[in-house]
Protein backbone atom coordinates (compact mmCIF):
# COMPACT_ATOMS: atom_id res chain seq x y z
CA UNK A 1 -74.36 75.09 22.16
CA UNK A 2 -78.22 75.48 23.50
CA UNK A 3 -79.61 73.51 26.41
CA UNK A 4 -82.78 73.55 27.96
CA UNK A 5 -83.82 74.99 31.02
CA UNK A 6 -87.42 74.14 33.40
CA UNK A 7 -88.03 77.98 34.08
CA UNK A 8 -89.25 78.16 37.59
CA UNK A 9 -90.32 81.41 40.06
CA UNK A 10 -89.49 82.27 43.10
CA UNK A 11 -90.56 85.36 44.35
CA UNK A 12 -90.23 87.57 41.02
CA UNK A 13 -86.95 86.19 40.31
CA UNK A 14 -86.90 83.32 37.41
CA UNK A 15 -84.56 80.36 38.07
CA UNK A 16 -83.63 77.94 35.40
CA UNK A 17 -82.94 73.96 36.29
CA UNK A 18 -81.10 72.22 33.32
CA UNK A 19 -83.92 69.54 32.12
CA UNK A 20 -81.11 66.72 31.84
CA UNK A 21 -80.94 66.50 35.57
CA UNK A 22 -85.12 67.18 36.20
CA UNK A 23 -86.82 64.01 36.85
CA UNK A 24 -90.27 64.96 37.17
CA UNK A 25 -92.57 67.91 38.07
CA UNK A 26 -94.88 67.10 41.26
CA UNK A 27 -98.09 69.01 42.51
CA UNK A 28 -97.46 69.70 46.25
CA UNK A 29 -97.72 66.38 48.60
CA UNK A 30 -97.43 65.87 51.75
CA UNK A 31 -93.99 65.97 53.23
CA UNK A 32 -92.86 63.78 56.52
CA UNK A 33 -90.57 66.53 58.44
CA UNK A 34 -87.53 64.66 59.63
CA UNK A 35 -86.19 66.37 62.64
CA UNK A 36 -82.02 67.39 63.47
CA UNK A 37 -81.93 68.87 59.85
CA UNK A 38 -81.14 72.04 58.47
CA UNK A 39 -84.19 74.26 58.34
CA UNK A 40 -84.18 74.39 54.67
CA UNK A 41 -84.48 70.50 54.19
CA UNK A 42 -87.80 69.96 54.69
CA UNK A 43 -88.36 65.75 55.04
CA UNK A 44 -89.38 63.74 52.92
CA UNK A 45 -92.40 62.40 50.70
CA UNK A 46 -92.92 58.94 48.78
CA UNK A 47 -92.66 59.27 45.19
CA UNK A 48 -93.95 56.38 43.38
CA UNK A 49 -92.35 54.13 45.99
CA UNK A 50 -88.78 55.70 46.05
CA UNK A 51 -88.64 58.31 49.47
CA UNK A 52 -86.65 61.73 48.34
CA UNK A 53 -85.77 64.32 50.89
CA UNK A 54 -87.13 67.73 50.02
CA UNK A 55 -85.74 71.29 50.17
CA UNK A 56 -87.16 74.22 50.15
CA UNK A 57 -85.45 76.12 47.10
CA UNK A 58 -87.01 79.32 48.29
CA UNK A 59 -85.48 79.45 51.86
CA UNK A 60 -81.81 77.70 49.67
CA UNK A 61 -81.69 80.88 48.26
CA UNK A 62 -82.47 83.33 50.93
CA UNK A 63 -85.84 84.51 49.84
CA UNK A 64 -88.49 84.81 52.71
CA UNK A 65 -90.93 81.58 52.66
CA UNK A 66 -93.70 84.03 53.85
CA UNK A 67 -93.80 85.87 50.58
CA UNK A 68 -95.68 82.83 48.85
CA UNK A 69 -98.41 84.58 47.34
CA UNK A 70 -100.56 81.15 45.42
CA UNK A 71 -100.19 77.94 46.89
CA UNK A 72 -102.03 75.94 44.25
CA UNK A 73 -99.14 76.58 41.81
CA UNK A 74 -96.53 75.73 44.34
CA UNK A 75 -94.45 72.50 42.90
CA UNK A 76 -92.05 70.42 43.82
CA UNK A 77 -89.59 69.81 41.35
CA UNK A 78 -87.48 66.33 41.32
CA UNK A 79 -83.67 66.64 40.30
CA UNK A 80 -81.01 64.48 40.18
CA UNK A 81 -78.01 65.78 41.98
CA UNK A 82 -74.89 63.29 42.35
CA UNK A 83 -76.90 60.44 41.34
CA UNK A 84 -79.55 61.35 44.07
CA UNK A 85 -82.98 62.90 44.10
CA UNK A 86 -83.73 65.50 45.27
CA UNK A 87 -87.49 67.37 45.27
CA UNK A 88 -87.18 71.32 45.51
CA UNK A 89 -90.28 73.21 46.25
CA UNK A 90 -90.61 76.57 44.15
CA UNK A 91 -93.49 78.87 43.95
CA UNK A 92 -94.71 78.12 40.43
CA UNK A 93 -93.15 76.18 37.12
CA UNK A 94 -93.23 77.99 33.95
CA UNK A 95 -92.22 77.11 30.92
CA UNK A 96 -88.95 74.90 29.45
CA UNK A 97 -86.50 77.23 27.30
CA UNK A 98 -83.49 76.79 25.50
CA UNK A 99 -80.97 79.06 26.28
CA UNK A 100 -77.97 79.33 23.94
CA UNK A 101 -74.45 79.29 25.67
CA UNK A 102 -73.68 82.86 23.85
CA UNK A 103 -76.56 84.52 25.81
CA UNK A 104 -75.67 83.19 29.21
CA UNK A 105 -72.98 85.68 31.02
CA UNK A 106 -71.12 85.18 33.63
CA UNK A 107 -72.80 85.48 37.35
CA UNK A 108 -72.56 88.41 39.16
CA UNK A 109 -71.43 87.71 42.94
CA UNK A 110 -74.59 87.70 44.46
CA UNK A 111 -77.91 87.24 42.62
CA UNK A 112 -81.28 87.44 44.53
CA UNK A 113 -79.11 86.28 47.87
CA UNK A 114 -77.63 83.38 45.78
CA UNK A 115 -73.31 83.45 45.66
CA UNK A 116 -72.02 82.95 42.04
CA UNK A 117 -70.79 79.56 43.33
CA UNK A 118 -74.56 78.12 43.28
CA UNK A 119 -75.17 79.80 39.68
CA UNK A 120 -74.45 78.30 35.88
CA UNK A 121 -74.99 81.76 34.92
CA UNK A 122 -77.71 84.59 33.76
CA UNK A 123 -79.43 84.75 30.77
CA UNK A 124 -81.48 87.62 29.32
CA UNK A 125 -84.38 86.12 28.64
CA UNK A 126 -87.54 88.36 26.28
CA UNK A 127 -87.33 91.23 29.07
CA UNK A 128 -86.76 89.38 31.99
CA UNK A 129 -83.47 87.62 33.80
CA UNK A 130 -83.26 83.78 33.87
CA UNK A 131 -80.76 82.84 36.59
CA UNK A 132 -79.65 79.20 35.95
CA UNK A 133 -79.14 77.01 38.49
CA UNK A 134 -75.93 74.96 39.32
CA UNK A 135 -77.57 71.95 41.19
CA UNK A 136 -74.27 69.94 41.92
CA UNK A 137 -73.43 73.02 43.92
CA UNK A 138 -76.51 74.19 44.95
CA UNK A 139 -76.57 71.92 47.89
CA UNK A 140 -72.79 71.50 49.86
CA UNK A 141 -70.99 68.40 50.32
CA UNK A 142 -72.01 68.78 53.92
CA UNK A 143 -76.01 69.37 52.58
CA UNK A 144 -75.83 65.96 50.83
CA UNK A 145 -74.57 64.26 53.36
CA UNK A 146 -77.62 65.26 55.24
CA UNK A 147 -80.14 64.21 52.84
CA UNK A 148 -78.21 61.19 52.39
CA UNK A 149 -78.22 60.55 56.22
CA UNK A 150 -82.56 61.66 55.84
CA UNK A 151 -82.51 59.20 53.26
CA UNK A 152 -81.02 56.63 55.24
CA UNK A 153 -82.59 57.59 58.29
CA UNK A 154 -86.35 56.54 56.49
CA UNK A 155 -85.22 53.83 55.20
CA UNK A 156 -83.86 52.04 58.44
């Protein structure tokens, strides 16, 4: 079976985000840093009304956030992740792909820094390696508590 995939970059590594759970696609805004959170968990911005905590997928997946080479193609990409939303900031979005089920294998243990846990798999993708994204466990129980407790923090 096939499913699509937002292909986004971090470093020179490609990450795939299954496009049932992406909401929307955002330029860069400004986020509201909420303090006593984990360093990758950046705040907060105001998307059409509705707050969502940000992370930054970058630092999620142990990549240095120095390397950022253009910051006018940084995005912030909203997912849903156990009925929540969540914005993750990534260098640059590239394209949407389907990726057929028989050309995604099996994660190795560690991909750029990421445990197989956090992974869906990797899929050969032209010349290049797509490594797609397992956003339910991406972020810990004890991570969405914490956005939930941002979330709630904003709020009042």
């Amino acid at each position: 079976m096939a499913q699509q995939y937002v292909v986004m970059k971090m470093g020179k590594e490609l990450y795939g985000a299954p496009v049932m759970q992406v909401v929307s696609v955002e330029r860069m805004m400004d986020i509201t840093p909420v303090p006593r959170t984990l360093s990758f968990i950046k705040g907060v911005v105001n998307l059409r009304g509705t707050v969502t905590p940000v992370i930054d997928l970058r630092e999620r997946v142990g990549l240095s956030a120095t390397e950022r080479l253009d910051s006018d193609a940084m995005r912030i990409v909203i997912v849903e992740v156990d009925t929540m939303l969540v914005g993750m900031i990534v260098d640059s979005v590239e394209d949407v792909v389907t990726v057929d089920e028989s050309q995604v294998s099996a994660p190795p243990e560690v991909v750029g820094g990421l445990r197989a846990v956090y992974l869906h798999g990797v899929a050969q993708l032209d010349e290049r390696l797509l490594v797609l994204l397992n956003l339910n466990r991406i972020l810990s129980d004890v991570e969405v508590d914490q956005l939930r407790e941002v979330e709630k923090r904003v709020h009042g």
